[in-house]
Protein backbone atom coordinates (compact mmCIF):
# COMPACT_ATOMS: atom_id res chain seq x y z
CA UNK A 1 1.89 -23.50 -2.29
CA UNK A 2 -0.85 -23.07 -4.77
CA UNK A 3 -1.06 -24.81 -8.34
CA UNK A 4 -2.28 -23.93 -11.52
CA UNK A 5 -4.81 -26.40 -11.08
CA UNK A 6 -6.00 -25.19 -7.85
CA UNK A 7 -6.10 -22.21 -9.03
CA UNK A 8 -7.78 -22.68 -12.16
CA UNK A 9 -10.51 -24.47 -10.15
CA UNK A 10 -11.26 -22.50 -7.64
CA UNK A 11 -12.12 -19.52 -9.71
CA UNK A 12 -13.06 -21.74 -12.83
CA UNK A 13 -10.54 -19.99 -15.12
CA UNK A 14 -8.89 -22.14 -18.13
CA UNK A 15 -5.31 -20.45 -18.24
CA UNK A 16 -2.08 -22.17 -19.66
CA UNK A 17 1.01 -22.12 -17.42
CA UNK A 18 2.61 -18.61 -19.09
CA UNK A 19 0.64 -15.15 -18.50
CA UNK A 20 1.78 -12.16 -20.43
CA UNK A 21 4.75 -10.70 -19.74
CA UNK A 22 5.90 -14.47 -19.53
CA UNK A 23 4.98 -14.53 -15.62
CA UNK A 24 3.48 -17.65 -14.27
CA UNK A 25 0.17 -17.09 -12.27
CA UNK A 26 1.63 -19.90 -9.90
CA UNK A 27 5.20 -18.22 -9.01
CA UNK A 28 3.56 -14.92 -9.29
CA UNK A 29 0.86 -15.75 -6.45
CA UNK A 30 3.44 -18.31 -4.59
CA UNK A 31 5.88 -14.88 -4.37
CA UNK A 32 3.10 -12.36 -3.17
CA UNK A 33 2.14 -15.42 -0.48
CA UNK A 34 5.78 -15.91 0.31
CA UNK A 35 6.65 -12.10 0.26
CA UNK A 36 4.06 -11.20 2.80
CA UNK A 37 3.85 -7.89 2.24
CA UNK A 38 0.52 -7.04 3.10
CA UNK A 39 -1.55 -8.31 5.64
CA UNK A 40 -2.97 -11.73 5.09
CA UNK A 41 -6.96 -10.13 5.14
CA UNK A 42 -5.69 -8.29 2.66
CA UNK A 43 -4.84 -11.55 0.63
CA UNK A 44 -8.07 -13.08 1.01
CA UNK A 45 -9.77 -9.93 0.15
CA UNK A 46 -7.81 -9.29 -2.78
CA UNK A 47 -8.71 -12.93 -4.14
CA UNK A 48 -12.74 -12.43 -2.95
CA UNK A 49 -12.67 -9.26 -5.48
CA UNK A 50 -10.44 -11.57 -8.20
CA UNK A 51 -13.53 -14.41 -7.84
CA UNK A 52 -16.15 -11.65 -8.11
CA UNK A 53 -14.84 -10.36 -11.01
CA UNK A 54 -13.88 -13.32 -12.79
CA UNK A 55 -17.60 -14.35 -12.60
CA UNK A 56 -18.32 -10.98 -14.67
CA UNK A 57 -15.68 -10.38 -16.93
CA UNK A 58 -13.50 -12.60 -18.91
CA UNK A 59 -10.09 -13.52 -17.98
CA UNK A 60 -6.92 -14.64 -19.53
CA UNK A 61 -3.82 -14.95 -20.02
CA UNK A 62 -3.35 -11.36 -21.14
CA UNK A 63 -5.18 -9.80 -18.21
CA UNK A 64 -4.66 -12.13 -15.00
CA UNK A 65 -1.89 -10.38 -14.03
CA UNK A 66 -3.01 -7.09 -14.34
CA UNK A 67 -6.36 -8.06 -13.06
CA UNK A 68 -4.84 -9.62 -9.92
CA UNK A 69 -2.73 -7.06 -8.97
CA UNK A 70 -5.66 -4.59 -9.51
CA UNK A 71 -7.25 -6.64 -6.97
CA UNK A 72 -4.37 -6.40 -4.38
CA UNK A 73 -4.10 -2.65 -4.78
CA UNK A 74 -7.70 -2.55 -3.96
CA UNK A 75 -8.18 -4.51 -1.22
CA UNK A 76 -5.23 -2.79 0.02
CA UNK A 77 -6.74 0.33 -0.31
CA UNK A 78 -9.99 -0.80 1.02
CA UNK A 79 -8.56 -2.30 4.58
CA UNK A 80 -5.76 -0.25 5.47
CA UNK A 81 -7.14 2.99 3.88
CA UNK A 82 -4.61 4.16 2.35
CA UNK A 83 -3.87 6.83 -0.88
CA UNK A 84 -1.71 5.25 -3.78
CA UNK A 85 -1.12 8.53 -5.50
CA UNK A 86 -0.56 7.16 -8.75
CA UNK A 87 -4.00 4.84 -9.54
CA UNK A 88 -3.66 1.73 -11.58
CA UNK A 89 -5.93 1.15 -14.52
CA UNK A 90 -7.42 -1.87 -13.97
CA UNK A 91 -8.60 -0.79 -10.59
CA UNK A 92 -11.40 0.72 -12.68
CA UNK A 93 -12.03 -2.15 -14.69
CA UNK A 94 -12.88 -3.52 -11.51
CA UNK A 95 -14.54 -1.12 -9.50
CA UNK A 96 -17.02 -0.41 -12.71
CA UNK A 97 -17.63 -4.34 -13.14
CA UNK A 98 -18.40 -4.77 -9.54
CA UNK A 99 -20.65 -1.45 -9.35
CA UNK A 100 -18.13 0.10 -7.29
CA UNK A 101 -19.11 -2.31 -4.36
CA UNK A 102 -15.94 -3.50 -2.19
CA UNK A 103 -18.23 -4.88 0.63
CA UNK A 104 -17.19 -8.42 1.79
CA UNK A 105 -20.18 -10.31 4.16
CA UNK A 106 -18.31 -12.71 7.16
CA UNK A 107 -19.61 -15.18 4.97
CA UNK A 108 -18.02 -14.40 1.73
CA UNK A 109 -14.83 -14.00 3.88
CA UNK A 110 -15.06 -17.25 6.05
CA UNK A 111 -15.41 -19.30 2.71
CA UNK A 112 -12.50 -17.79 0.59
CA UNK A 113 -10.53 -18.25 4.09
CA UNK A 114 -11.41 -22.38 3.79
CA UNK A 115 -11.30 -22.36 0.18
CA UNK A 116 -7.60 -21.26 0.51
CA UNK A 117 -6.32 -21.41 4.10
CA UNK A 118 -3.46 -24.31 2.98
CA UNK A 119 -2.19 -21.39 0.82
CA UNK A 120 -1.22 -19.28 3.88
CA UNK A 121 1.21 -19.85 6.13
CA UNK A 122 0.60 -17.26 9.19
């Protein structure tokens, strides 16, 4: 299970325990992890685009949600090609802050995989 420590660390964000909406990054990440509702590459991906961006653009406790979940839809998207008819907002945010580049090196992959394999439980 990840912590907000761990978290905060990893992609050197300052956030207090309560995100808008009153969601905890930690129970909202721990859920998605425990949920497994997407494939785990998906996961890793998703939190590769959240680091990327988080070294370009602010983020806080009014965005993180939003901004991770634009992540997830993306990577989504990205690996398992797939149409979400309805598009989320902050995908755009994202996709403009990262030049519209979703390419992931083995590299890039393999670390984010060591940086957070004890999160995933395959």
């Amino acid at each position: 299970m990840i912590n907000e420590e761990d978290f905060n660390n990893l992609f050197n964000l300052s956030l207090s325990r309560t995100c808008l909406y009153n969601v905890n990054i930690k129970q909202y990440i721990n859920k998605i992890i425990n949920d497994n509702k997407f494939e785990i590459e998906s996961f890793i991906v998703s939190l590769i685009y959240f680091k990327k961006y988080s070294e370009l653009q602010n983020i806080n406790n009014d965005n993180i949600i939003n901004i991770f979940t634009a992540c997830i839809i993306l990577a989504n998207k990205f690996l398992e090609d797939t149409i979400i008819k309805v598009p989320y907002n902050y995908e755009l945010y994202i996709l403009n802050t990262l030049d519209w580049n979703l390419f992931i090196n083995r590299e890039e992959y393999d670390k984010m995989v060591l940086n957070v394999g004890y999160l995933i439980r395959c």
